[in-house]
C-alpha atoms as a PDB file:
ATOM      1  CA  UNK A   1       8.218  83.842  -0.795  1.00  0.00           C
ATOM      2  CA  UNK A   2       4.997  85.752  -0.054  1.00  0.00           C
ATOM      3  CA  UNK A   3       5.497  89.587   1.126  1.00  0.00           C
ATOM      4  CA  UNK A   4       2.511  89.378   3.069  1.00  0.00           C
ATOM      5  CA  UNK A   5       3.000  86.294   5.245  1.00  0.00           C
ATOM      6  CA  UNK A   6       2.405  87.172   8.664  1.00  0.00           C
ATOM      7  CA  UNK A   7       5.233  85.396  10.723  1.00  0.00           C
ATOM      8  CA  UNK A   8       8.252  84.406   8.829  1.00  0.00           C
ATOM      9  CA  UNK A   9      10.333  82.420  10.655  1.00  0.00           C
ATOM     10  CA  UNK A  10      12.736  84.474  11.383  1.00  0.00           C
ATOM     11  CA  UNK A  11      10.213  86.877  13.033  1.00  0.00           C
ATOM     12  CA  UNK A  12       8.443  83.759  14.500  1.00  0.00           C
ATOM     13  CA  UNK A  13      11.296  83.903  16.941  1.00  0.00           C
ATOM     14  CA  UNK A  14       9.377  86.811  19.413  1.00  0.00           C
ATOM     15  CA  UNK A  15       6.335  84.644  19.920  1.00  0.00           C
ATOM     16  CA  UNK A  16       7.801  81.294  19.675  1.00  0.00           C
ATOM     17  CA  UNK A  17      10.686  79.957  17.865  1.00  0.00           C
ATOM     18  CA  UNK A  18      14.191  82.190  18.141  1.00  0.00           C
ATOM     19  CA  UNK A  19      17.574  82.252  17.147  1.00  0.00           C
ATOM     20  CA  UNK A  20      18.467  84.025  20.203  1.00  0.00           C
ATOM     21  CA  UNK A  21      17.282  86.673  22.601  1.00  0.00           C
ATOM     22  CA  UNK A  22      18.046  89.841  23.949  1.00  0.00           C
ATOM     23  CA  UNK A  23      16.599  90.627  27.575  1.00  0.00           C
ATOM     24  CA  UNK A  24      13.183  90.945  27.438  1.00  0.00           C
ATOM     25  CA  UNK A  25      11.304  94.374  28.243  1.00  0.00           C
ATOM     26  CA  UNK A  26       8.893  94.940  31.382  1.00  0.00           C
ATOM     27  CA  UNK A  27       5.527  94.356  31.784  1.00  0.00           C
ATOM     28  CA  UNK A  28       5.301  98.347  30.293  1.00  0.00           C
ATOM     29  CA  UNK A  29       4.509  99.067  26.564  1.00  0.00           C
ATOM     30  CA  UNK A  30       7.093 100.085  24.292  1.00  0.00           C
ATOM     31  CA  UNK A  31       7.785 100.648  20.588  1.00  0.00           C
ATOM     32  CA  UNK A  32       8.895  97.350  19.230  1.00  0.00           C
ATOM     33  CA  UNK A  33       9.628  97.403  15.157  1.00  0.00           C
ATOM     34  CA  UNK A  34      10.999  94.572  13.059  1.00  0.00           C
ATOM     35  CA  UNK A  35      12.340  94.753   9.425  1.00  0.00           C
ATOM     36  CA  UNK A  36      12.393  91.288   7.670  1.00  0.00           C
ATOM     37  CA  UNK A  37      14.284  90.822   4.446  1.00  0.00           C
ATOM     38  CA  UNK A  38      14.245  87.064   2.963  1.00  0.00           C
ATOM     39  CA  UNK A  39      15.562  85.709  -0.275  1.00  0.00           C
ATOM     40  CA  UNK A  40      13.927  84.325  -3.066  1.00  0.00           C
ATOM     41  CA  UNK A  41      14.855  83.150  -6.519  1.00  0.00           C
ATOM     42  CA  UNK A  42      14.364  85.450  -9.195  1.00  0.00           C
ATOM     43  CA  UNK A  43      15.589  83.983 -12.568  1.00  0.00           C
ATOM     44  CA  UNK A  44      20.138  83.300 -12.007  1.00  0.00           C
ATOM     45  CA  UNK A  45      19.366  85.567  -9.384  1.00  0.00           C
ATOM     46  CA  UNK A  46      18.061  87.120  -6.326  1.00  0.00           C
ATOM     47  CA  UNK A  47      15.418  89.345  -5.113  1.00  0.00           C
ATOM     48  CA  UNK A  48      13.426  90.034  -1.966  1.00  0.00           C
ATOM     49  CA  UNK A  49      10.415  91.932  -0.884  1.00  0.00           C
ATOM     50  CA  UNK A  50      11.048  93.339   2.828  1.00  0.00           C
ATOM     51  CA  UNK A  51       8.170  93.589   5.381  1.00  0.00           C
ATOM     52  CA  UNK A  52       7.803  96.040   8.275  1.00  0.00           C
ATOM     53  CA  UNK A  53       5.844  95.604  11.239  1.00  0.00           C
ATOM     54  CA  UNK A  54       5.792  98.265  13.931  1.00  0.00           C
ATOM     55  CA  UNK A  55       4.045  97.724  17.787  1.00  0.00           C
ATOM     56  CA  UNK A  56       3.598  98.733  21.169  1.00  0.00           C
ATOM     57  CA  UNK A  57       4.454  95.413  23.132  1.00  0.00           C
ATOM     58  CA  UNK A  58       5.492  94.254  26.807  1.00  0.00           C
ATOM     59  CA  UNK A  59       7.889  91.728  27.430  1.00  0.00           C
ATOM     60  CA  UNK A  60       8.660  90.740  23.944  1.00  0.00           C
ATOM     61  CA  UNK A  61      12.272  89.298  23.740  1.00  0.00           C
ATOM     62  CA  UNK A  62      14.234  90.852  20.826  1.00  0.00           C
ATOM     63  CA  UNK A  63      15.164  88.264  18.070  1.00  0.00           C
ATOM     64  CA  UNK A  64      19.606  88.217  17.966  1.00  0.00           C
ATOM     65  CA  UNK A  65      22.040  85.979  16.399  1.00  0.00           C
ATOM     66  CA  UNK A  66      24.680  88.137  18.033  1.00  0.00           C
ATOM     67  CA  UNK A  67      26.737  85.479  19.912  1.00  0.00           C
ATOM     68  CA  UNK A  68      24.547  82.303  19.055  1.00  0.00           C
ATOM     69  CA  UNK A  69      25.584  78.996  20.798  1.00  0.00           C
ATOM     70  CA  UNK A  70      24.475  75.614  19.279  1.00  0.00           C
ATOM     71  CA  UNK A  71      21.272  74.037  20.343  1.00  0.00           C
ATOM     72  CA  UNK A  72      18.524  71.908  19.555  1.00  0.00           C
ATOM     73  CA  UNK A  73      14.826  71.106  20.969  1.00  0.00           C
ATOM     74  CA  UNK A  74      11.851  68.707  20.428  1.00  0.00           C
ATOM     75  CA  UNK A  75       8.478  71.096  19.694  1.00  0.00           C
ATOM     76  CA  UNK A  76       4.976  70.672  18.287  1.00  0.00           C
ATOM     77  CA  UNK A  77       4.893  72.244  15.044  1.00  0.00           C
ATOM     78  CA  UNK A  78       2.117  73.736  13.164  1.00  0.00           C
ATOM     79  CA  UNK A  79       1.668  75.645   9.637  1.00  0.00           C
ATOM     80  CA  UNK A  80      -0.504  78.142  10.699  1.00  0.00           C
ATOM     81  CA  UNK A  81       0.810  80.884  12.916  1.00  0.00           C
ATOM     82  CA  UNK A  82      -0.474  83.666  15.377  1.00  0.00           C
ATOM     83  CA  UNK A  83       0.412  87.153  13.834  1.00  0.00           C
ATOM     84  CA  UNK A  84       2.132  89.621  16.031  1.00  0.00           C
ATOM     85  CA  UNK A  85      -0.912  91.597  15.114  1.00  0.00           C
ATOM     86  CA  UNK A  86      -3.433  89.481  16.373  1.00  0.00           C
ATOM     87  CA  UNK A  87      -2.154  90.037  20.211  1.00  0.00           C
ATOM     88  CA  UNK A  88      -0.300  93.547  19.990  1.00  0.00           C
ATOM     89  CA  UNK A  89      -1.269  96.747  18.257  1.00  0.00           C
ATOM     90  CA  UNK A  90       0.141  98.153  15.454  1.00  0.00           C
ATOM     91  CA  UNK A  91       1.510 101.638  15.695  1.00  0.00           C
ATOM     92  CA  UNK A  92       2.162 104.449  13.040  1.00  0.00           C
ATOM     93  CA  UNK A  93       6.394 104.457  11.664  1.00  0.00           C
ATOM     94  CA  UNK A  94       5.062 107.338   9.093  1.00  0.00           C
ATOM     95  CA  UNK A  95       3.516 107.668   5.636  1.00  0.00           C
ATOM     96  CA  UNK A  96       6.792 105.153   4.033  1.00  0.00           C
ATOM     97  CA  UNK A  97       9.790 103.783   4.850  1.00  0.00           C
ATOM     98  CA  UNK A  98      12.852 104.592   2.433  1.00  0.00           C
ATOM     99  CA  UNK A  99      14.451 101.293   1.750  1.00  0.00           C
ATOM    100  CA  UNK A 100      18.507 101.472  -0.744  1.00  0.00           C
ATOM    101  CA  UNK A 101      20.114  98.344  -1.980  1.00  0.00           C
ATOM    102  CA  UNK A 102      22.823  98.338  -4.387  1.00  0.00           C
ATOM    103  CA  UNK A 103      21.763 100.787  -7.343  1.00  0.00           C
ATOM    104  CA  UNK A 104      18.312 100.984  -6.222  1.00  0.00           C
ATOM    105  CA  UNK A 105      15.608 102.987  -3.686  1.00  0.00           C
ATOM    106  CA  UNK A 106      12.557 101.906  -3.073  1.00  0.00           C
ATOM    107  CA  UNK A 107       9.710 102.520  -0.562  1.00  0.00           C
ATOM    108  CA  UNK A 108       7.533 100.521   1.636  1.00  0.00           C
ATOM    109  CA  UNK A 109       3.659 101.797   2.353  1.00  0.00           C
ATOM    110  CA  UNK A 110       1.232 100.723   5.140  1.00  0.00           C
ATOM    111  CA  UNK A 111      -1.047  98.285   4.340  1.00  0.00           C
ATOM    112  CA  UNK A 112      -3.551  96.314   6.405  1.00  0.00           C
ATOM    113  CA  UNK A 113      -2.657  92.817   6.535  1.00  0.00           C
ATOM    114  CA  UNK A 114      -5.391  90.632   8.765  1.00  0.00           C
ATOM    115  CA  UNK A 115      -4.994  92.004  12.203  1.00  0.00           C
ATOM    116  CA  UNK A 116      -1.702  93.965  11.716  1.00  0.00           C
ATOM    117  CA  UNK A 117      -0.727  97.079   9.278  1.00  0.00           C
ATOM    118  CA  UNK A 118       2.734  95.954   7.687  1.00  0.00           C
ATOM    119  CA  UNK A 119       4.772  98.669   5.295  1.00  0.00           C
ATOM    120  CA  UNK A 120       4.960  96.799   2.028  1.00  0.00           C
ATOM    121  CA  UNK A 121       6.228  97.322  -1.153  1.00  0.00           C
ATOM    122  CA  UNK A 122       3.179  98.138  -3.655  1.00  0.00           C
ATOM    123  CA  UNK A 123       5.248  96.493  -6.875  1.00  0.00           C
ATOM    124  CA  UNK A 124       7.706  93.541  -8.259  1.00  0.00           C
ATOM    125  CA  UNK A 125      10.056  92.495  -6.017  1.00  0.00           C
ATOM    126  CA  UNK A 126      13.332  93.772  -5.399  1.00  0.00           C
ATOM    127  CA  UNK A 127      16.596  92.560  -6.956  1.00  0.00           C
ATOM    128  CA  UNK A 128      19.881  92.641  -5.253  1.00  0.00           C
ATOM    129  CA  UNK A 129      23.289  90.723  -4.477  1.00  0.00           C
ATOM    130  CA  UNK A 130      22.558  88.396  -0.815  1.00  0.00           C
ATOM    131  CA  UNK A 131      25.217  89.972   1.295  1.00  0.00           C
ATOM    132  CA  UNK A 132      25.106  93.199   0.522  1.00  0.00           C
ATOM    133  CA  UNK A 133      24.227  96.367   2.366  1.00  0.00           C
ATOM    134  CA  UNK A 134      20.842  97.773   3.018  1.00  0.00           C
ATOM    135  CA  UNK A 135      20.247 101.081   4.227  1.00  0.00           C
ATOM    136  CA  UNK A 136      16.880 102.183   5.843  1.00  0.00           C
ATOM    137  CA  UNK A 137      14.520 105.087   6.921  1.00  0.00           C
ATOM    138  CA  UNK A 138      11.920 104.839   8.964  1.00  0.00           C
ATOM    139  CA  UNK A 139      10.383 108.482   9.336  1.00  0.00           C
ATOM    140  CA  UNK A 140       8.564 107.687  12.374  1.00  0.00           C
ATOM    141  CA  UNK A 141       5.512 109.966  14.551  1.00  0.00           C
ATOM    142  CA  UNK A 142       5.716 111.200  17.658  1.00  0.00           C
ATOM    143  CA  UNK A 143       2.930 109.831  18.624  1.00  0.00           C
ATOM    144  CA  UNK A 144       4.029 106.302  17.610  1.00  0.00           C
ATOM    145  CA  UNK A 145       7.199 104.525  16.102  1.00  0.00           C
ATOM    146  CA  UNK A 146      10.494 106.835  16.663  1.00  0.00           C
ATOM    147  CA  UNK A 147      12.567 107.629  13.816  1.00  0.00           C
ATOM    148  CA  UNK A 148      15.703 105.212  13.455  1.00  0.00           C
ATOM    149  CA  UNK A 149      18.102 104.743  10.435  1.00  0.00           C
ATOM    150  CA  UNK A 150      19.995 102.393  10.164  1.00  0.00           C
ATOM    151  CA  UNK A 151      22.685  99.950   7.584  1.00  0.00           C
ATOM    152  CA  UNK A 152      22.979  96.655   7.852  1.00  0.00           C
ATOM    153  CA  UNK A 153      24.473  93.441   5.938  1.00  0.00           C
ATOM    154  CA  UNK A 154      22.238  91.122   4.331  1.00  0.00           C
ATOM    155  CA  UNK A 155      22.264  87.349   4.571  1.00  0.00           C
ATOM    156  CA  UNK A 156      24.695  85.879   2.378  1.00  0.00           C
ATOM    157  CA  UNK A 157      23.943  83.017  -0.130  1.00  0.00           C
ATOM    158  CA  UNK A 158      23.387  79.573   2.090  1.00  0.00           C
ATOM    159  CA  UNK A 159      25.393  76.517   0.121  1.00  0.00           C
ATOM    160  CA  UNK A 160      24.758  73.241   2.228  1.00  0.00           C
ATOM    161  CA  UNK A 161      26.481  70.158   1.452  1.00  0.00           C
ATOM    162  CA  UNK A 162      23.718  67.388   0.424  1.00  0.00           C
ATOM    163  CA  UNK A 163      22.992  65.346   3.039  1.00  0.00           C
ATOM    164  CA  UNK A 164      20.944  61.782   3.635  1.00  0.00           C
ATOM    165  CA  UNK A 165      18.865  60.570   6.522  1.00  0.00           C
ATOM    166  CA  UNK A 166      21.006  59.153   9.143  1.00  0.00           C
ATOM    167  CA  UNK A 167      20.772  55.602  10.252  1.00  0.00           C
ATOM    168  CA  UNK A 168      18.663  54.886  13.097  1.00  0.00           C
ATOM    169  CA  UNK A 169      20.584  55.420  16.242  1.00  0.00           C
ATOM    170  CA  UNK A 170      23.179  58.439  14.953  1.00  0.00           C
ATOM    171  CA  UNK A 171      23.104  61.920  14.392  1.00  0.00           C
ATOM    172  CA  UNK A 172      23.372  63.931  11.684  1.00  0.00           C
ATOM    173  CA  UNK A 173      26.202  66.411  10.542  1.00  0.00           C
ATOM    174  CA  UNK A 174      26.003  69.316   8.549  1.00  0.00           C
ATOM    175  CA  UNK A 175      28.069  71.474   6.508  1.00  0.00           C
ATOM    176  CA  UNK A 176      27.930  74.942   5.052  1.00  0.00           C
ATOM    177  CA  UNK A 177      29.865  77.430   3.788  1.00  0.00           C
ATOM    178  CA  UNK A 178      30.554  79.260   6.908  1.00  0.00           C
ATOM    179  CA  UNK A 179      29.432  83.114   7.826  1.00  0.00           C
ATOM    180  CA  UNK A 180      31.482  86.280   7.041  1.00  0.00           C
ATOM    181  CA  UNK A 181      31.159  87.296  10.743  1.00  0.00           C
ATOM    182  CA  UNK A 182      29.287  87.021  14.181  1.00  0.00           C
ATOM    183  CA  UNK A 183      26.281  88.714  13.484  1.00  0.00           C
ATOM    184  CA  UNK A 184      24.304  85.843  11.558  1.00  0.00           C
ATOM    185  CA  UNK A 185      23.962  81.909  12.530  1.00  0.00           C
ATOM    186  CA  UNK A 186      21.818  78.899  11.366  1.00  0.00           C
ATOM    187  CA  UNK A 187      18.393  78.405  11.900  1.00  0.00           C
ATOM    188  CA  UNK A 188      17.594  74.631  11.279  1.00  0.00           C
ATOM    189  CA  UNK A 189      13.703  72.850  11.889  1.00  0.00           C
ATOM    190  CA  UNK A 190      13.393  69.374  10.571  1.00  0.00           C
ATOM    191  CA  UNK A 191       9.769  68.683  10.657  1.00  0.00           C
ATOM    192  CA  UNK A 192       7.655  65.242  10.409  1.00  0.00           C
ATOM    193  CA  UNK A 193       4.672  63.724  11.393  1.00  0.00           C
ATOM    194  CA  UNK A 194       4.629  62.709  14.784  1.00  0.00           C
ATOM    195  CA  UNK A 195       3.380  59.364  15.863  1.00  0.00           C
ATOM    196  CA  UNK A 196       2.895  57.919  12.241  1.00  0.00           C
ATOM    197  CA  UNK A 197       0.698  61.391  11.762  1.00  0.00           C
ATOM    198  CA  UNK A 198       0.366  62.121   7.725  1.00  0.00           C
ATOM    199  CA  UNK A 199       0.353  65.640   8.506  1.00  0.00           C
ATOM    200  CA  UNK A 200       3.721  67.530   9.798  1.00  0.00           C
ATOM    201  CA  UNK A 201       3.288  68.260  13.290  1.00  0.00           C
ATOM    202  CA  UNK A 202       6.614  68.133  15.159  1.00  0.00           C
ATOM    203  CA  UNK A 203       9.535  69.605  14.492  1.00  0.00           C
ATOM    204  CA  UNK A 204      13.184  69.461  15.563  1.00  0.00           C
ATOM    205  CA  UNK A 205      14.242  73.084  16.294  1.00  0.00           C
ATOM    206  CA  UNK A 206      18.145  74.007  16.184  1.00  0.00           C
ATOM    207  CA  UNK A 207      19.995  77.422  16.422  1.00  0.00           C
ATOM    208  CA  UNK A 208      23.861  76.640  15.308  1.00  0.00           C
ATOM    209  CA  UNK A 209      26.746  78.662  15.121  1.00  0.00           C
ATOM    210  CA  UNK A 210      27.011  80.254  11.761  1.00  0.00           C
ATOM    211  CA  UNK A 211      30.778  78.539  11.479  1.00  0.00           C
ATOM    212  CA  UNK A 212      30.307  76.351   8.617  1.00  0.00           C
ATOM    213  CA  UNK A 213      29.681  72.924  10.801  1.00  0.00           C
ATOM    214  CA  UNK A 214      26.830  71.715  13.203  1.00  0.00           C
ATOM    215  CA  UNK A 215      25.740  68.718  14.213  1.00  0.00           C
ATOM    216  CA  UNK A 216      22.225  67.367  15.530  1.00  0.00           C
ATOM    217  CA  UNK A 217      22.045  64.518  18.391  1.00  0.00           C
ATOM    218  CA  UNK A 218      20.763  60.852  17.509  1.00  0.00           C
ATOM    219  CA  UNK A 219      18.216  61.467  20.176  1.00  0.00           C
ATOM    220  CA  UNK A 220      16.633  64.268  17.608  1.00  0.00           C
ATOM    221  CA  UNK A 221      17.201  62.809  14.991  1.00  0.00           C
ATOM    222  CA  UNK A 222      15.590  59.277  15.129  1.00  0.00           C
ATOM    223  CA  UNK A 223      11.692  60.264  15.000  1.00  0.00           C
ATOM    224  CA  UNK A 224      12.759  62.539  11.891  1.00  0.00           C
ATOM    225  CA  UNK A 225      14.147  59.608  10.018  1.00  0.00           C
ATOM    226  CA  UNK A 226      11.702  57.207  11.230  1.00  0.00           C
ATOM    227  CA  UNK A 227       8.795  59.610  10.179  1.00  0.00           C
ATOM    228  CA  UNK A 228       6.766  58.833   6.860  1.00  0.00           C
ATOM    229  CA  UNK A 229       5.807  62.380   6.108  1.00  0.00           C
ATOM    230  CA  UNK A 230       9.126  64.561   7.049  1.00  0.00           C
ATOM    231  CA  UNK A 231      10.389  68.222   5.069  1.00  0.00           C
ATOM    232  CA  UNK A 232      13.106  70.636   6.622  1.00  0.00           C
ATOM    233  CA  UNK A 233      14.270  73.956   5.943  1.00  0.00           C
ATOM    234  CA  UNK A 234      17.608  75.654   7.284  1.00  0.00           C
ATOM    235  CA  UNK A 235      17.954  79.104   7.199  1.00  0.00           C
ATOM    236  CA  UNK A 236      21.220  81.723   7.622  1.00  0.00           C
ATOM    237  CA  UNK A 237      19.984  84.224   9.738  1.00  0.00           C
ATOM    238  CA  UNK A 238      21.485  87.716   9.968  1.00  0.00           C
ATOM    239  CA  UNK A 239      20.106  90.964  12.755  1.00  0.00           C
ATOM    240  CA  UNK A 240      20.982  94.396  13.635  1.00  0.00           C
ATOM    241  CA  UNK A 241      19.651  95.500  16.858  1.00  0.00           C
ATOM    242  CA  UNK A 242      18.755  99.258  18.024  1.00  0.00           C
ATOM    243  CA  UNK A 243      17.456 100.636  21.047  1.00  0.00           C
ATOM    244  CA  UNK A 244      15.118 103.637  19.477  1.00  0.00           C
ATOM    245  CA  UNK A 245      13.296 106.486  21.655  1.00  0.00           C
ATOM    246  CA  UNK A 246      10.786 105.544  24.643  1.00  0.00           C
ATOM    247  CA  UNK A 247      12.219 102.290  25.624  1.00  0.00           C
ATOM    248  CA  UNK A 248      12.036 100.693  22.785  1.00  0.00           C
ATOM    249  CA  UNK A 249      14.251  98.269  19.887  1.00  0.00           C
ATOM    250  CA  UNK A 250      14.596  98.019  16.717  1.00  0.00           C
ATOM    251  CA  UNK A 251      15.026  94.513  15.014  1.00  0.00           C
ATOM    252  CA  UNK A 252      16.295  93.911  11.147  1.00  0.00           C
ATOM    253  CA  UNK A 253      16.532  90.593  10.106  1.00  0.00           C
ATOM    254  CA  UNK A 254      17.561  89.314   7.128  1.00  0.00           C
ATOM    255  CA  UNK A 255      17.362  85.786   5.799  1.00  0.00           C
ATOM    256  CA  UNK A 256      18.769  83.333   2.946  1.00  0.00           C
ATOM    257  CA  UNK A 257      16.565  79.917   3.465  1.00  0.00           C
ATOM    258  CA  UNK A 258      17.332  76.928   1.870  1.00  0.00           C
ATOM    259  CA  UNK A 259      15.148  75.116   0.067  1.00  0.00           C
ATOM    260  CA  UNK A 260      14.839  78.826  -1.280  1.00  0.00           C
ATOM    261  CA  UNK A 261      11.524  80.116  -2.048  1.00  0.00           C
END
């Protein structure tokens, strides 16, 4: 996984693609701030590198799996993505944000990242356990992100049960070992190349209940399998949500993506 991509997926979800949303905000600025925490493979184990990104935004809908419900759509698809950054302005959280796993604190520092500052670790990254707690402080300014603190669970390890290409005609099911609560679900985007394209450029989108089964239509599923050039990716997705000072939300969101980075 790279620290510094712009829009993970997860994040992806308040200018495009989402897991679910929360009520928008009015046309009126407010302090939005977002906390993403994905897995990668480090070695037998696990470690991650978590991004902050703090703004002053209208009308952004706030990324939740609380209460998820299973659907699917047909979208374009693209590899390159528009940065948060690039259409809303940054605003100051403070000099670091205090970040504790298991054993461990570390800090996050500001760092300009194309059009967008993003508080990022400035060494390795971190090790810990998928599932377990993370506890955060963000400092804050008054002139810019309120203080919030905050602990959260972390996405637990994804297993999926190996799966082939459907048949033309049927659907797919999948299975996975099912969530600990209500606070995460599946994030799932099959993605191919659309009208015999050998470049990826469509992508079938579905947000499923993180119960341990979900299944995607025939209707989806047929230009996938029928694509030459096809990948997909399918993602546990855990948030905590927090209404901070001046209107505004907080938004951590932790992931566990399989393949795994």
């Amino acid at each position: 996984m790279n620290s510094r991509r712009l829009v993970p997926l997860a994040l992806a979800a308040v200018v495009g693609v989402s897991v679910a949303c929360l009520e928008s905000t009015r046309a009126k600025s407010v302090p939005f701030g977002f906390l993403t925490l994905g897995a990668q493979q480090a070695g037998a184990g696990y470690a991650t590198a978590p991004v902050g990104s703090f703004f002053n935004a209208g009308g952004l809908g706030v990324p939740s799996t609380a209460a998820p419900w299973d659907s699917c759509r047909q979208e374009n698809y693209s590899r390159s993505t528009v940065g948060l950054g690039d259409v809303y302005p940054s605003i100051n959280a403070g000099s670091a944000i205090e970040v504790r796993l298991t054993g461990r604190t570390d800090s996050l520092f500001p760092i300009a990242v194309g059009n967008a500052v993003q508080y990022l670790l400035k060494g390795a990254a971190l090790p810990y356990v998928p599932g377990d707690t993370v506890s955060v402080v963000i400092p804050g300014t008054s002139d810019g992100y309120p203080a919030v603190s905050f602990k959260a669970k972390t996405a637990e390890v994804l297993t999926l049960t190996p799966f082939v290409a459907p048949a033309a005609g049927s659907g797919l099911d999948l299975r996975w070992n099912a969530g600990q609560d209500l606070n995460g679900a599946i994030a799932v985007s099959f993605r191919y190349g659309a009208l015999s394209a050998d470049t990826l450029n469509a992508q079938i989108y579905c947000q499923l209940k993180d119960d341990g089964a979900g299944s995607i239509p025939a209707r989806y599923m047929d230009a996938w399998t029928q694509a030459t050039v096809k990948s997909w990716t399918i993602s546990r997705v855990r948030t905590y949500v927090a209404p901070v000072a001046r209107g505004g939300y907080f938004d951590f969101i932790s992931t566990f993506d399989l393949p795994t980075p």
